[in-house]
Protein backbone atom coordinates (compact mmCIF):
# COMPACT_ATOMS: atom_id res chain seq x y z
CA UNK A 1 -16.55 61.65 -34.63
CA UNK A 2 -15.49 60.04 -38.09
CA UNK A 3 -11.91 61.06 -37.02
CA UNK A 4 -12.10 59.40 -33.30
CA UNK A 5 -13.36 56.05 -35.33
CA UNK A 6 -10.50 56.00 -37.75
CA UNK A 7 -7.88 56.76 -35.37
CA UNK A 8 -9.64 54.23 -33.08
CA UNK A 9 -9.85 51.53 -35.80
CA UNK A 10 -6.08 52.28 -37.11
CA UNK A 11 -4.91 51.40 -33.47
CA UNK A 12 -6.53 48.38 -33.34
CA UNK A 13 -5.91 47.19 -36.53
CA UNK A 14 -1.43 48.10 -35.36
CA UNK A 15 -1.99 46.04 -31.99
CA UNK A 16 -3.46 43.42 -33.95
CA UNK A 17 -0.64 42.76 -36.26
CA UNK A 18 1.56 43.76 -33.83
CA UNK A 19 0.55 41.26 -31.61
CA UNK A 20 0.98 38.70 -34.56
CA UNK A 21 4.00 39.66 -35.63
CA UNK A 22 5.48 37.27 -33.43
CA UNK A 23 4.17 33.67 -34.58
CA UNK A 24 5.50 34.86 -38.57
CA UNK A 25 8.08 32.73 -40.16
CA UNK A 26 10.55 35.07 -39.31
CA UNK A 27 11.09 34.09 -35.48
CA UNK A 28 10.56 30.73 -35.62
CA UNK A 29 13.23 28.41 -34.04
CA UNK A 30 15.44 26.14 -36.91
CA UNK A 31 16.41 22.53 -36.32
CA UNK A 32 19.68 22.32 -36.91
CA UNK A 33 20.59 18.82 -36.72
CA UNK A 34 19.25 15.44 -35.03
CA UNK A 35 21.14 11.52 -34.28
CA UNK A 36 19.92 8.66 -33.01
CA UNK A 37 22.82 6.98 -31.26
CA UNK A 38 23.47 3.44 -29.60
CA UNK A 39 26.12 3.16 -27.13
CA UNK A 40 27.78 6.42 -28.30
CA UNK A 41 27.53 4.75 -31.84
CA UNK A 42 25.60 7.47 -34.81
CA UNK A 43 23.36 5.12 -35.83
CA UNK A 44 21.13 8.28 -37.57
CA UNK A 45 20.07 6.63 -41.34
CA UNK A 46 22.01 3.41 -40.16
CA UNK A 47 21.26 -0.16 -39.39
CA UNK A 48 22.06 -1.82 -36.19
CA UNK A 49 22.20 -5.90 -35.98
CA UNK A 50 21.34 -7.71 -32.23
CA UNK A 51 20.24 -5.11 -30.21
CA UNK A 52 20.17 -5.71 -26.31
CA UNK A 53 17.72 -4.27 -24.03
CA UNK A 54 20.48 -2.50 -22.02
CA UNK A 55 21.80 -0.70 -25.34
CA UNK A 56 21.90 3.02 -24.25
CA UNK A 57 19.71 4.69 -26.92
CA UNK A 58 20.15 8.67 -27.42
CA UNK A 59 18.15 11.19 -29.76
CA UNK A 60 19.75 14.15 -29.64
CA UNK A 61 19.39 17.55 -31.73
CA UNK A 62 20.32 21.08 -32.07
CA UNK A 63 18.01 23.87 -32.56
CA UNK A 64 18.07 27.71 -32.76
CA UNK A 65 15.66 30.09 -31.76
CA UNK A 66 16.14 34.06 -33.40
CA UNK A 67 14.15 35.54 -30.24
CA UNK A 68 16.94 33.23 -27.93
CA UNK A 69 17.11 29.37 -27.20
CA UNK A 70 15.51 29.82 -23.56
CA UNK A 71 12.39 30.49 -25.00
CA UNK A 72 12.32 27.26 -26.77
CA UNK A 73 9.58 25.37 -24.62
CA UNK A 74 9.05 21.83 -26.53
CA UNK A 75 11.87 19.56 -28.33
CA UNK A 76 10.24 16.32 -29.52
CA UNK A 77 11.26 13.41 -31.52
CA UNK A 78 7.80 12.11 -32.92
CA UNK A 79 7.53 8.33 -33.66
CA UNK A 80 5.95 9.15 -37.68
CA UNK A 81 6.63 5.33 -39.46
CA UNK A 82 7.87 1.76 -38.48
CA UNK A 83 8.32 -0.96 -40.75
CA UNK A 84 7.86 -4.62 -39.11
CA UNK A 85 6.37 -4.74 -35.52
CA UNK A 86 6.90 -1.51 -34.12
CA UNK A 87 4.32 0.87 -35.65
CA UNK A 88 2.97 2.73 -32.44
CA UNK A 89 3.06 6.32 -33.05
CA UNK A 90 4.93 7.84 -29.68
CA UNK A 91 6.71 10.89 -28.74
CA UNK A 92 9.89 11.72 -26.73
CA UNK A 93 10.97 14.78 -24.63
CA UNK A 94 13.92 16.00 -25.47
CA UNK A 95 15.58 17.98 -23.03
CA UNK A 96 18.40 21.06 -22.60
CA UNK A 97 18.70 21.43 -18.65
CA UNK A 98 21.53 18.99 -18.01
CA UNK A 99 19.02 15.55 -17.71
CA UNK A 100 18.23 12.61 -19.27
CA UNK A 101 21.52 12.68 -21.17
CA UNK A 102 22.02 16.30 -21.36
CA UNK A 103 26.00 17.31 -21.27
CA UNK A 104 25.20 21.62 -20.93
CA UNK A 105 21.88 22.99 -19.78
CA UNK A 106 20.80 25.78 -21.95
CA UNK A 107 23.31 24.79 -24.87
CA UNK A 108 20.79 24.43 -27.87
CA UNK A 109 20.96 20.67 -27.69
CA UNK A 110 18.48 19.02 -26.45
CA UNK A 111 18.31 15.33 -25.63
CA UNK A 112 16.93 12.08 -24.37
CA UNK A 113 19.02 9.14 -23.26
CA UNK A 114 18.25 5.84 -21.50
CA UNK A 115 18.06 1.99 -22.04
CA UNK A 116 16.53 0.89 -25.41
CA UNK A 117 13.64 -1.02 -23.49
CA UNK A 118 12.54 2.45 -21.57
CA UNK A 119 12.55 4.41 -24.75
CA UNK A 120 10.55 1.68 -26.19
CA UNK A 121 8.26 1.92 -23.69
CA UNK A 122 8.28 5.93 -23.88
CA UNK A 123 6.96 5.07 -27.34
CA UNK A 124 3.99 2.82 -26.20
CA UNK A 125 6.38 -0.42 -27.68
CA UNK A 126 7.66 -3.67 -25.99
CA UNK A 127 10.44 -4.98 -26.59
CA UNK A 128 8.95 -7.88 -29.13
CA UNK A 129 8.68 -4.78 -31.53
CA UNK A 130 11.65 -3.81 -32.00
CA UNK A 131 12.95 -5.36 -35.31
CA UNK A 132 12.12 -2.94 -38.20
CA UNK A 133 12.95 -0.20 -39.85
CA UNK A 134 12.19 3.37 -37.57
CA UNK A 135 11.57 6.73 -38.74
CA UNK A 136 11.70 10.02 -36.15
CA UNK A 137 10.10 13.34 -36.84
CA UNK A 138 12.62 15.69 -34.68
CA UNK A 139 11.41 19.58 -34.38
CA UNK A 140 10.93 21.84 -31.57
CA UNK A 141 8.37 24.82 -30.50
CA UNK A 142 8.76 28.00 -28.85
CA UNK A 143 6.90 30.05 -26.33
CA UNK A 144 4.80 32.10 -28.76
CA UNK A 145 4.05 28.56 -30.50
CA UNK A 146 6.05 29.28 -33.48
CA UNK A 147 7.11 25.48 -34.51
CA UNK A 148 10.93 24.96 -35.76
CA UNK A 149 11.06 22.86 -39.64
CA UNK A 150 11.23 19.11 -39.00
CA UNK A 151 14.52 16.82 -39.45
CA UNK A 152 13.45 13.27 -40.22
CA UNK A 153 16.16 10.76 -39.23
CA UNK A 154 16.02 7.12 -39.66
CA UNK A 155 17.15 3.67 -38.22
CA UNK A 156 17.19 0.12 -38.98
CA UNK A 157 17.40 -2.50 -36.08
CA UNK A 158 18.04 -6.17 -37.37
């Protein structure tokens, strides 16, 4: 009976860390890089003077997933810090199936692309907030939940 108990209990305890193997450091994704563009213009750690409200804005990044890029689920760039008026914390979707600014679906670059006034808005902003200095938290997270590092990019808008 002993036997039947330890056998018992050494199979659990093997399907337990088996079954946790998978959210350890070793397969989670990697942000490689992350931008913030205007108009095609790498604006990442920059500072931009007069923007318009038809100013194509783009955050795009790279990231890299050991168990494969398809089973990255979530790319975000997180609104952490704004100097001046625009201090709502927001998120974006980024995206890798060929929208919202995407060039190659399934490419490990994921992005987001549209008119500076939707983004703001994305962020919970108006356009009266836009003057300021911008950080982005960019990082992604796969299917098992295993969350990628986080690539902090910056912008200025005068």
């Amino acid at each position: 009976m002993i036997k039947h108990i330890t056998v018992f209990t050494l199979i659990i305890v093997t399907l337990f860390a088996l079954a946790n193997c998978k959210k350890g450091t070793l397969v989670s994704p990697t942000a490689i890089t992350a931008a913030i563009m205007i108009n095609g213009n790498d604006m990442t750690n920059g500072t931009m003077s007069g923007p318009n409200q038809n100013d194509r804005m783009t955050i795009r990044a790279e990231f890299s997933d050991p168990q494969g890029n398809h089973t990255i689920r979530t790319a975000v760039a997180s609104y952490t810090h704004g100097h001046g008026m625009m201090n709502h914390m927001g998120q974006i979707t980024l995206w890798d199936d060929g929208t919202h600014g995407d060039h190659i679906p399934g490419d490990g670059w994921f992005t987001m692309e549209d008119d500076m006034i939707q983004m703001m808005s994305m962020m919970g902003n108006n356009w009266n907030q836009i003057m300021g200095s911008h950080e982005f938290e960019i990082y992604c997270l796969d299917e098992d939940g295993n969350e990628s590092n986080h690539i902090t990019v910056h912008m200025d808008i005068q």
